[in-house]
Structures are given as C-alpha cells and as structure tokens.
C-alpha atoms as a PDB file:
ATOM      1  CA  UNK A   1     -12.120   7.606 -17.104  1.00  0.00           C
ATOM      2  CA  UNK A   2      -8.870   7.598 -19.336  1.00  0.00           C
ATOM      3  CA  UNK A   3      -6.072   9.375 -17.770  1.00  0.00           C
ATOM      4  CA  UNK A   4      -3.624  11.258 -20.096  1.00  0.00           C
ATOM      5  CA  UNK A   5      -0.418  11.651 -19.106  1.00  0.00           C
ATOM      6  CA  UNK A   6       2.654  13.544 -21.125  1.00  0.00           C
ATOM      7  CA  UNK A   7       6.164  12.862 -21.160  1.00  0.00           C
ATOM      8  CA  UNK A   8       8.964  14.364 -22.358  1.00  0.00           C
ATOM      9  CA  UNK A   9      12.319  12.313 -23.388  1.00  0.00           C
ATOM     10  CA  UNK A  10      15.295  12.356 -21.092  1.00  0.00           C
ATOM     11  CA  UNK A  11      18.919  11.999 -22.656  1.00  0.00           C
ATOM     12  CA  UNK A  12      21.095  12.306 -19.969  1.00  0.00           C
ATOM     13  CA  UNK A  13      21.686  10.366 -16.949  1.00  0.00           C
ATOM     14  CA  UNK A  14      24.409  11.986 -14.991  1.00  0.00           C
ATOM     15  CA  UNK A  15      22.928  12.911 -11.414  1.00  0.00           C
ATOM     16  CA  UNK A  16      23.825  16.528 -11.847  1.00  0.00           C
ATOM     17  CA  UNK A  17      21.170  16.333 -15.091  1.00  0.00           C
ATOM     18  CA  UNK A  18      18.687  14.402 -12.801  1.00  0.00           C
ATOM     19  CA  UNK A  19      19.179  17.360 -10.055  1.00  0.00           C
ATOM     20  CA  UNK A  20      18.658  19.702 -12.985  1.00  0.00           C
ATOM     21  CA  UNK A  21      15.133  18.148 -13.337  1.00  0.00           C
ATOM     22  CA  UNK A  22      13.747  17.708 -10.084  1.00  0.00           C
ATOM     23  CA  UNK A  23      14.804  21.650  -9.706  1.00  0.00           C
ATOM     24  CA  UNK A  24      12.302  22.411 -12.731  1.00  0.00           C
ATOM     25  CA  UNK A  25       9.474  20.110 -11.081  1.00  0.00           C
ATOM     26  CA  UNK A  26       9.899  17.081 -13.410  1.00  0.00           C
ATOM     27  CA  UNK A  27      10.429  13.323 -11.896  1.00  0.00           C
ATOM     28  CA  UNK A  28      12.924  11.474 -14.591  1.00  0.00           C
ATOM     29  CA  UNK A  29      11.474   8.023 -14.704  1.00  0.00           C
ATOM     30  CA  UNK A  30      11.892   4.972 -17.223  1.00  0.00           C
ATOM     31  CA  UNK A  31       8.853   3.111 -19.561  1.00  0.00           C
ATOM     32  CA  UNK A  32       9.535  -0.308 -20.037  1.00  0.00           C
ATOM     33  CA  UNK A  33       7.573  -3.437 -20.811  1.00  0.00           C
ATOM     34  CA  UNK A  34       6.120  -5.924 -23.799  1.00  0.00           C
ATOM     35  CA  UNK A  35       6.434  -4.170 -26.867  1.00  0.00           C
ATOM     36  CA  UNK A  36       9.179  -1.210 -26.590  1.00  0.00           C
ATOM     37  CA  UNK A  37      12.531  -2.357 -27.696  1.00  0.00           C
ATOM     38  CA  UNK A  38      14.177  -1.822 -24.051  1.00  0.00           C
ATOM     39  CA  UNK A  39      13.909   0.861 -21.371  1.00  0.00           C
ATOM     40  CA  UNK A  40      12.594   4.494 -22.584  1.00  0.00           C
ATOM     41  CA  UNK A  41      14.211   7.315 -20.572  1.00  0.00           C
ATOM     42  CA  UNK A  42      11.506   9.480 -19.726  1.00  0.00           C
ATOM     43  CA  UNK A  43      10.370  12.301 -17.318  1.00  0.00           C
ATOM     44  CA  UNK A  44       7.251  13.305 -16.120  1.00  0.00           C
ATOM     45  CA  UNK A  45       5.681  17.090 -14.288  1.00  0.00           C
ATOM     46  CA  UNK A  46       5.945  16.524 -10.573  1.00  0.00           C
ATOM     47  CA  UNK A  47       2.787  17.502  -9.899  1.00  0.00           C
ATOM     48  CA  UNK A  48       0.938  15.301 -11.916  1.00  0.00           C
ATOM     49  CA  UNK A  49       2.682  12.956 -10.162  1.00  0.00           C
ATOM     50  CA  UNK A  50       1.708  13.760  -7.194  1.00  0.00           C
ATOM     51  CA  UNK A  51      -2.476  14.498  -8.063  1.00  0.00           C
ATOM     52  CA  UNK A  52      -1.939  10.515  -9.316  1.00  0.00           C
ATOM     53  CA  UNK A  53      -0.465   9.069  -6.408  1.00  0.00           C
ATOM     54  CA  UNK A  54      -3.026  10.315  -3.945  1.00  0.00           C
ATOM     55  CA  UNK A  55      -6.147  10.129  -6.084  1.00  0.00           C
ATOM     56  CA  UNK A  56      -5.559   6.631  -7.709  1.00  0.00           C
ATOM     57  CA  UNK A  57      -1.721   5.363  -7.581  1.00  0.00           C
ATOM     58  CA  UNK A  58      -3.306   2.059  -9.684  1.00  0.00           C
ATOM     59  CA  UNK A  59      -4.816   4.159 -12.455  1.00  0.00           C
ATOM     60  CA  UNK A  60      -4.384   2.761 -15.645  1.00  0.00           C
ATOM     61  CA  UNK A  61      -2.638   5.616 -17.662  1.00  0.00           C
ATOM     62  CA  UNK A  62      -2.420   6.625 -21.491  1.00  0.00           C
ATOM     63  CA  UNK A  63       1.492   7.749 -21.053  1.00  0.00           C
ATOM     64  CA  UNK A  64       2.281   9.458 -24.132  1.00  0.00           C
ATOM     65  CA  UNK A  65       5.800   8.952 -24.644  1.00  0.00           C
ATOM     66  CA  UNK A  66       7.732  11.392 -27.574  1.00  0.00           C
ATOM     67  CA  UNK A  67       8.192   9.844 -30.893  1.00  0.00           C
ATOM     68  CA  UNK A  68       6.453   6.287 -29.697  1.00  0.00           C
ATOM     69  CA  UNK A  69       3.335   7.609 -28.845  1.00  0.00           C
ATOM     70  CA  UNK A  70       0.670   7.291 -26.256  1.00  0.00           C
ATOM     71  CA  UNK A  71       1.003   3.352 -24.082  1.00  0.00           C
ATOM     72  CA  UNK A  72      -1.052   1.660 -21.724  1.00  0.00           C
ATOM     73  CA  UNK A  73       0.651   1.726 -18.403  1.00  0.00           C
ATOM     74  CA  UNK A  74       0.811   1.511 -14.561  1.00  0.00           C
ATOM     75  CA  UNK A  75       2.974   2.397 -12.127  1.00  0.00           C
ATOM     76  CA  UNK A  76       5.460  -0.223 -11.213  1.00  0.00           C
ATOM     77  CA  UNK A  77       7.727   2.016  -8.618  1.00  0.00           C
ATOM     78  CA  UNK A  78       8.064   5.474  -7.030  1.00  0.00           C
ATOM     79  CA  UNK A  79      10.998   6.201  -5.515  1.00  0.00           C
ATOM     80  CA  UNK A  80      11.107   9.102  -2.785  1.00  0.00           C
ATOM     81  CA  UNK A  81      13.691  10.464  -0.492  1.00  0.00           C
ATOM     82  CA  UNK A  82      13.451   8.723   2.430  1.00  0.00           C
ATOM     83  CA  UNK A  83      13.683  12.128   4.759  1.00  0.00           C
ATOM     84  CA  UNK A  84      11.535  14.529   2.655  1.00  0.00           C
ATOM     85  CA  UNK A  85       9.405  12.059   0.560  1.00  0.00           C
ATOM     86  CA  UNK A  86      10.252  14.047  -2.580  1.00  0.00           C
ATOM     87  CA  UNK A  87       9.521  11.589  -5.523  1.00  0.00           C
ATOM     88  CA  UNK A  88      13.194  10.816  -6.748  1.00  0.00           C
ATOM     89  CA  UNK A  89      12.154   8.206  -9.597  1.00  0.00           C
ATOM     90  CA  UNK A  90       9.003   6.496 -11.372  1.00  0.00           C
ATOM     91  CA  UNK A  91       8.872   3.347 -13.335  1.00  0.00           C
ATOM     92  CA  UNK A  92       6.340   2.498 -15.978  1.00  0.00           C
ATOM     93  CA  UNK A  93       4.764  -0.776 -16.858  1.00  0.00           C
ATOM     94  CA  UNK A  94       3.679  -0.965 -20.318  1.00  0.00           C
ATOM     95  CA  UNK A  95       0.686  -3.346 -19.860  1.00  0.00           C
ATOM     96  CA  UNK A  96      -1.833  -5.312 -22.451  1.00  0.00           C
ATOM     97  CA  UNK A  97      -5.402  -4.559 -21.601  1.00  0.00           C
ATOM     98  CA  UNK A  98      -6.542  -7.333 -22.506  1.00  0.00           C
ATOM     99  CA  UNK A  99      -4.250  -9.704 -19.657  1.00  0.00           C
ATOM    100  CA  UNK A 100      -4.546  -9.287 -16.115  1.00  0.00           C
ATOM    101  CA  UNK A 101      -2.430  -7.998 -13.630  1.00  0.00           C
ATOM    102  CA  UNK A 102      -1.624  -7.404  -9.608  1.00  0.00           C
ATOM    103  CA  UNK A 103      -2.425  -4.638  -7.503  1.00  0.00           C
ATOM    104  CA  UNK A 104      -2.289  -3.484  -4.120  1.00  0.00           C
ATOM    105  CA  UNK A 105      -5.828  -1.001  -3.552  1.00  0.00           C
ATOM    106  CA  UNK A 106      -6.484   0.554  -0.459  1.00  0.00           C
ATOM    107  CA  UNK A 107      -9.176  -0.756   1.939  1.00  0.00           C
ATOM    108  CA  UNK A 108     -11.725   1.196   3.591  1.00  0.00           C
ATOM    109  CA  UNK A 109     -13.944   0.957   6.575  1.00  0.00           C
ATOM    110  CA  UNK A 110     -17.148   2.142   6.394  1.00  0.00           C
ATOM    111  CA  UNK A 111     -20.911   1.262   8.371  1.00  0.00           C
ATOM    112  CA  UNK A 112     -22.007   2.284  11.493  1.00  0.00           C
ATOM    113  CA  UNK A 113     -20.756  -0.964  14.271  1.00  0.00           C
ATOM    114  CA  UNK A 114     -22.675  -1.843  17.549  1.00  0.00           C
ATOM    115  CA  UNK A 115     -19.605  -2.467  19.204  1.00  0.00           C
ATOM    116  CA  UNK A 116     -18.405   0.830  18.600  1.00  0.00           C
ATOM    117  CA  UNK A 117     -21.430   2.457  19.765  1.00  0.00           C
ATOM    118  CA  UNK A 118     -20.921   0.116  22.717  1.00  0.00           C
ATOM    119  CA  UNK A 119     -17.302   1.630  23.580  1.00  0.00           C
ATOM    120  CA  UNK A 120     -15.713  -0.622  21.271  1.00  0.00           C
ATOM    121  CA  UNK A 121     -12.243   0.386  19.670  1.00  0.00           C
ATOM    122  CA  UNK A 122     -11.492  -0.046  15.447  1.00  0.00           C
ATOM    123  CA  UNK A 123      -8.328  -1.706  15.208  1.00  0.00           C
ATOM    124  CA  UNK A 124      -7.520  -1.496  11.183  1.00  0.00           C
ATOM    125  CA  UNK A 125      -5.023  -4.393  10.868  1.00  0.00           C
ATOM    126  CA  UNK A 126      -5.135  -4.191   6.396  1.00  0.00           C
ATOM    127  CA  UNK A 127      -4.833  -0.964   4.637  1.00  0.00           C
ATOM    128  CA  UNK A 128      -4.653  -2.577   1.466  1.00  0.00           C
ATOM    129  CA  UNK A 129      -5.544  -5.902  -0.786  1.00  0.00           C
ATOM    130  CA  UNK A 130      -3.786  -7.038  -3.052  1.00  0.00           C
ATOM    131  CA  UNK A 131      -6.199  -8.101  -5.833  1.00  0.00           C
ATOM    132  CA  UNK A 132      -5.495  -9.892  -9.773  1.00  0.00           C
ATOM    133  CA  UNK A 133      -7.845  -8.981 -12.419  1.00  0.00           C
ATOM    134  CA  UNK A 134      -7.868  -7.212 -15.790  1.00  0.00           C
ATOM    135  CA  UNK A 135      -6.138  -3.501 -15.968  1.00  0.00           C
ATOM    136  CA  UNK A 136      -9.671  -1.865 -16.663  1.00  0.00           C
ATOM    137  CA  UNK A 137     -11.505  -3.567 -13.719  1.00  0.00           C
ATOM    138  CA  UNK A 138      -9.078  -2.857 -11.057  1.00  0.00           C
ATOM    139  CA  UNK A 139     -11.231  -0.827  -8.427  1.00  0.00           C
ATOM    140  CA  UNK A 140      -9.571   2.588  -6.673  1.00  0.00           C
ATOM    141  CA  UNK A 141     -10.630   1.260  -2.897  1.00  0.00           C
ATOM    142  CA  UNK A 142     -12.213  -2.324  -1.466  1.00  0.00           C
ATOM    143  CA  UNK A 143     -14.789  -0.867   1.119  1.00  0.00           C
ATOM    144  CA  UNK A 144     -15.158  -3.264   4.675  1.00  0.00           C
ATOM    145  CA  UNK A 145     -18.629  -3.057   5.502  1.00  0.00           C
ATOM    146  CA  UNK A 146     -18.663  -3.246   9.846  1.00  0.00           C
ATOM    147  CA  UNK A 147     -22.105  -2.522  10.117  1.00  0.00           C
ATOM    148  CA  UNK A 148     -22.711  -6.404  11.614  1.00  0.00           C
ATOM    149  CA  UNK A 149     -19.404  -6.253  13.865  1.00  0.00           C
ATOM    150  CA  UNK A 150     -20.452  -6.459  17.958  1.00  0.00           C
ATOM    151  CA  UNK A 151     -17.771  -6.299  20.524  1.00  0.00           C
ATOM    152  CA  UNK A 152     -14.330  -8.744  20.157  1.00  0.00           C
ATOM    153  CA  UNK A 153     -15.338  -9.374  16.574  1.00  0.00           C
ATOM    154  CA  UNK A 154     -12.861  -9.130  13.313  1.00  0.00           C
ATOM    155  CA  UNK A 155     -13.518  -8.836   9.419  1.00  0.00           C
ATOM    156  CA  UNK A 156     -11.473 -11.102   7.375  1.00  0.00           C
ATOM    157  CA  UNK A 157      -9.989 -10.821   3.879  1.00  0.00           C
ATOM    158  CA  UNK A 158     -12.666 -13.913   2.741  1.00  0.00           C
ATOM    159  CA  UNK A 159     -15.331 -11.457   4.412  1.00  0.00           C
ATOM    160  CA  UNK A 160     -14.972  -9.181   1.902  1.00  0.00           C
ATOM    161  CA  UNK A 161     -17.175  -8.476  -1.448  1.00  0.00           C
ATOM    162  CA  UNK A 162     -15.122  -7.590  -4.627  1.00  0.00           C
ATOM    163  CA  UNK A 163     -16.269  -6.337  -7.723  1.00  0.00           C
ATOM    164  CA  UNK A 164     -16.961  -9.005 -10.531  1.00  0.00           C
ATOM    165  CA  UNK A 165     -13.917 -10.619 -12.082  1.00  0.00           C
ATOM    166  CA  UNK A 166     -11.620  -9.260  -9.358  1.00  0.00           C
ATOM    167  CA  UNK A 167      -9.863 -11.812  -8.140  1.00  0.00           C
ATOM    168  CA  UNK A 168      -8.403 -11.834  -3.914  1.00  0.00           C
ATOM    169  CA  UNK A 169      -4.467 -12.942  -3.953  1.00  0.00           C
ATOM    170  CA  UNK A 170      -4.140 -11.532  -0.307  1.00  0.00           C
ATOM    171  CA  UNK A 171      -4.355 -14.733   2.424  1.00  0.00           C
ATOM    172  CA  UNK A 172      -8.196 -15.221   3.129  1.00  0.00           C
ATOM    173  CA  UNK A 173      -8.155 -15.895   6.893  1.00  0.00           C
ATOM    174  CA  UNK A 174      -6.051 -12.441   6.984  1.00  0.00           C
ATOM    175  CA  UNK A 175      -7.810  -9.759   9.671  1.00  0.00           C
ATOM    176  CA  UNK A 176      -8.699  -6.332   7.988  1.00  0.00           C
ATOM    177  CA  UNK A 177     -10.156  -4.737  10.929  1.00  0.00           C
ATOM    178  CA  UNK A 178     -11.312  -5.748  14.012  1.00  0.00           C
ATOM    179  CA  UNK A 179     -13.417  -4.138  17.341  1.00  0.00           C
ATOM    180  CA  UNK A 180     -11.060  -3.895  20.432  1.00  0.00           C
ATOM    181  CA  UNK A 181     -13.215  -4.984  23.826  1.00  0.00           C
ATOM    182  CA  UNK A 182     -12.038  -1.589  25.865  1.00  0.00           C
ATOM    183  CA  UNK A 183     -10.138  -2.336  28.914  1.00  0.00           C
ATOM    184  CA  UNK A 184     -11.206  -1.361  32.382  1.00  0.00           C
ATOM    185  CA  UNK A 185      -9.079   1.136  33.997  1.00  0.00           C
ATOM    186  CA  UNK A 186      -6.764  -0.429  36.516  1.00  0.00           C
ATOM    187  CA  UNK A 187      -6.272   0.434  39.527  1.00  0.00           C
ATOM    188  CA  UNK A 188      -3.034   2.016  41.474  1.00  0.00           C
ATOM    189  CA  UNK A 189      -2.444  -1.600  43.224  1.00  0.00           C
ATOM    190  CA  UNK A 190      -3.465  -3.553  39.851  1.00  0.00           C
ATOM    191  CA  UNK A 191      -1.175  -1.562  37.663  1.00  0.00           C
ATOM    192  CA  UNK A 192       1.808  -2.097  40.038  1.00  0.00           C
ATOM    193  CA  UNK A 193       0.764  -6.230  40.101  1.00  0.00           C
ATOM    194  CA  UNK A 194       1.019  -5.987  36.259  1.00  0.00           C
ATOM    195  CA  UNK A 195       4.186  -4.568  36.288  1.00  0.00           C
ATOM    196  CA  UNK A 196       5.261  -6.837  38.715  1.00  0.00           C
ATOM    197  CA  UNK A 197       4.278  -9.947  36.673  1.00  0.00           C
ATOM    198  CA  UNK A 198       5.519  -8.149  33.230  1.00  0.00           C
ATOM    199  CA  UNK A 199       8.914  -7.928  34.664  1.00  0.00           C
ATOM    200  CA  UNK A 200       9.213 -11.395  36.101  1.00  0.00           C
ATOM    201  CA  UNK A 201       7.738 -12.566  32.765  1.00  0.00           C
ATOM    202  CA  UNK A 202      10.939 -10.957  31.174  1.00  0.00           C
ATOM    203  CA  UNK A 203      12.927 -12.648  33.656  1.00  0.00           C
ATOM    204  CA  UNK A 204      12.232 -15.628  32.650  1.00  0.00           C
ATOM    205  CA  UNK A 205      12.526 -14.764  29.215  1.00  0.00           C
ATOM    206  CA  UNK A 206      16.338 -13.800  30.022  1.00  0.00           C
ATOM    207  CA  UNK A 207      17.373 -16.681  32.100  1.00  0.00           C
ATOM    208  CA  UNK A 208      16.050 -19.188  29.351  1.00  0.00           C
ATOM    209  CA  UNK A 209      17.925 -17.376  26.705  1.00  0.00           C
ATOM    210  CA  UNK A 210      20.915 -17.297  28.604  1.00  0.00           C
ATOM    211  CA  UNK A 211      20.356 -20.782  29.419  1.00  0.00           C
ATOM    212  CA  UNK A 212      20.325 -21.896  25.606  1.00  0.00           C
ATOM    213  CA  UNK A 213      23.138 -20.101  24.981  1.00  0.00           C
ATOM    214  CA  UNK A 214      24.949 -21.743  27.755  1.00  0.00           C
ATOM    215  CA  UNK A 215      24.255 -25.345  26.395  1.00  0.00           C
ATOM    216  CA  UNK A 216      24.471 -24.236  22.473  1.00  0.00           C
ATOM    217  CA  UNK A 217      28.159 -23.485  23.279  1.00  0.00           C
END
C-alpha cells in the first residue's frame, strides 16, 4: 500500500519560526536527493509522523511536496529531544524505485521453543537487520522462527529466511536471539564464595593495570 504524505513549504529558518511550528503540531524537516535542485525546506503534521514511525518507519512514501509535486521517499533521519523524545527534525530521501537501497527492519521472535517450555530464558541479542534490496520489497519486520531452539541454543543472522530479492548486509554469524540455560539458585555459603572470587578477580584486574602503568612510564 502507497502511503500519501502532505507537506507544506517552510521559508524561514530562525529557531523562534521552528518553535512556532512544533507549537502548531508540524515537524519542519528537509527533502533532498537525485533529482531536486538542492535541499527543499519542508514541514510535515506531527502526528502523521508519529502513526509512521511506529507502524512502518521504512515505508516507502509518496511525499507531496508544494509546487514540485508528489516524490518517492524514505526517511533518512528523525531527530527528537533527547529528554522528551519530541520529534525536533525529519529528513527525506528522494529515492529511484527502480535502485536498491539499505534498511534497518525490526526483527521478531515468534514459535513456541522447547527450551522455554523447559525453563529456558529468551535472550533477544538483534532487534533489527539491516537488509539491501529494492524500495518496494523492503519488508516491515524479519520474523525468527524458535520453534526448533532446545536449551543453550542461539539463532543466527545466516539462520534467518528473507523474502525473495532481499538481500542480508548485517554480519551472518551475528546472534539474534538465544535460550538462556536458567541458573540454579545459590546458596547463602555459595553466593558469599562467588563474591569472594569476583572480588579477588578484580584484584587482580587492578594490580595488573597498575602494574602496566608502572612499566609504560
């Protein structure tokens, strides 16, 4: 499914003006890319936005831009305030359909494990793949199928099964998820032995640094 979205033009670039427009629920953001003579100041509703970034933030979007009309695009960066995650910025990729590009989707687990009906523990270690393949093939979510996982094993990147003509750039040997063995519960006497052995471990750790620095200088 095509997803429309408008925008409206944005002259100025004082941040007083930029205020001005996050305080009427618009994001000012920039288009740029193949095929638009420079950077088109732009801004785009808020909420939109945000329905985007949750739903599908690699949807391929019809951004129709005032007196250049509608262009293929994805969204290259969102910028957000780093206390209250309000979106602060957005830049557009114009993009060709017909050549490929990179994307980060999200990966999902999903199947029913033995090991976790065993008292096994999911460890997700990859929340996302990045993947190379043409704009109109790129897939919302990868789903990690765990159904054959027993206890103490992992799912790797390789492991995976992609849609045709998607393309893996992520490392293949890279874990996605894997089922944690669960520990026994130690006892008073164990717990203080561990701490015991942490501490002197850290010990060590100090004196040899200390030791390097000594004979570095």
């Amino acid at each position: 499914m095509t997803i429309v979205m408008k925008a409206e033009s944005r002259i100025g670039k004082k941040q007083s003006q930029l205020r001005q427009l996050r305080r009427e629920g618009k994001i000012p953001g920039v288009v740029y890319g193949k095929g638009l003579d420079g950077a088109v100041n732009i801004s785009v509703e808020e909420k939109e936005m945000n329905a985007l970034m949750r739903s599908n933030p690699n949807a391929v979007l019809q951004l129709d831009v005032p007196e250049s009309g509608q262009h293929a695009v994805m969204v290259a960066e969102l910028q957000r305030h780093t206390l209250s995650g309000m979106p602060l910025h957005v830049d557009f990729h114009r993009i060709n359909m017909n050549e490929e590009v990179r994307a980060n989707v999200p990966i999902y687990a999903e199947g029913e494990s033995n090991g976790i009906r065993e008292g096994g523990i999911l460890q997700i270690i990859l929340h996302e793949l990045e993947v190379q393949c043409l704009p109109a093939a790129i897939p919302e979510s990868i789903h990690a199928d765990m159904s054959q996982l027993e206890l103490g094993d992992s799912l790797l990147v390789k492991d995976l099964r992609l849609p045709a003509g998607v393309e893996v750039r992520s490392e293949p040997d890279s874990v996605v998820l894997t089922i944690l063995t669960p520990q026994k519960e130690l006892s008073e006497e164990e717990k203080v032995a561990q701490d015991a052995e942490l501490a002197e471990a850290e010990e060590r750790s100090t004196e040899a640094n200390h030791e390097e620095i000594a004979t570095s200088t």
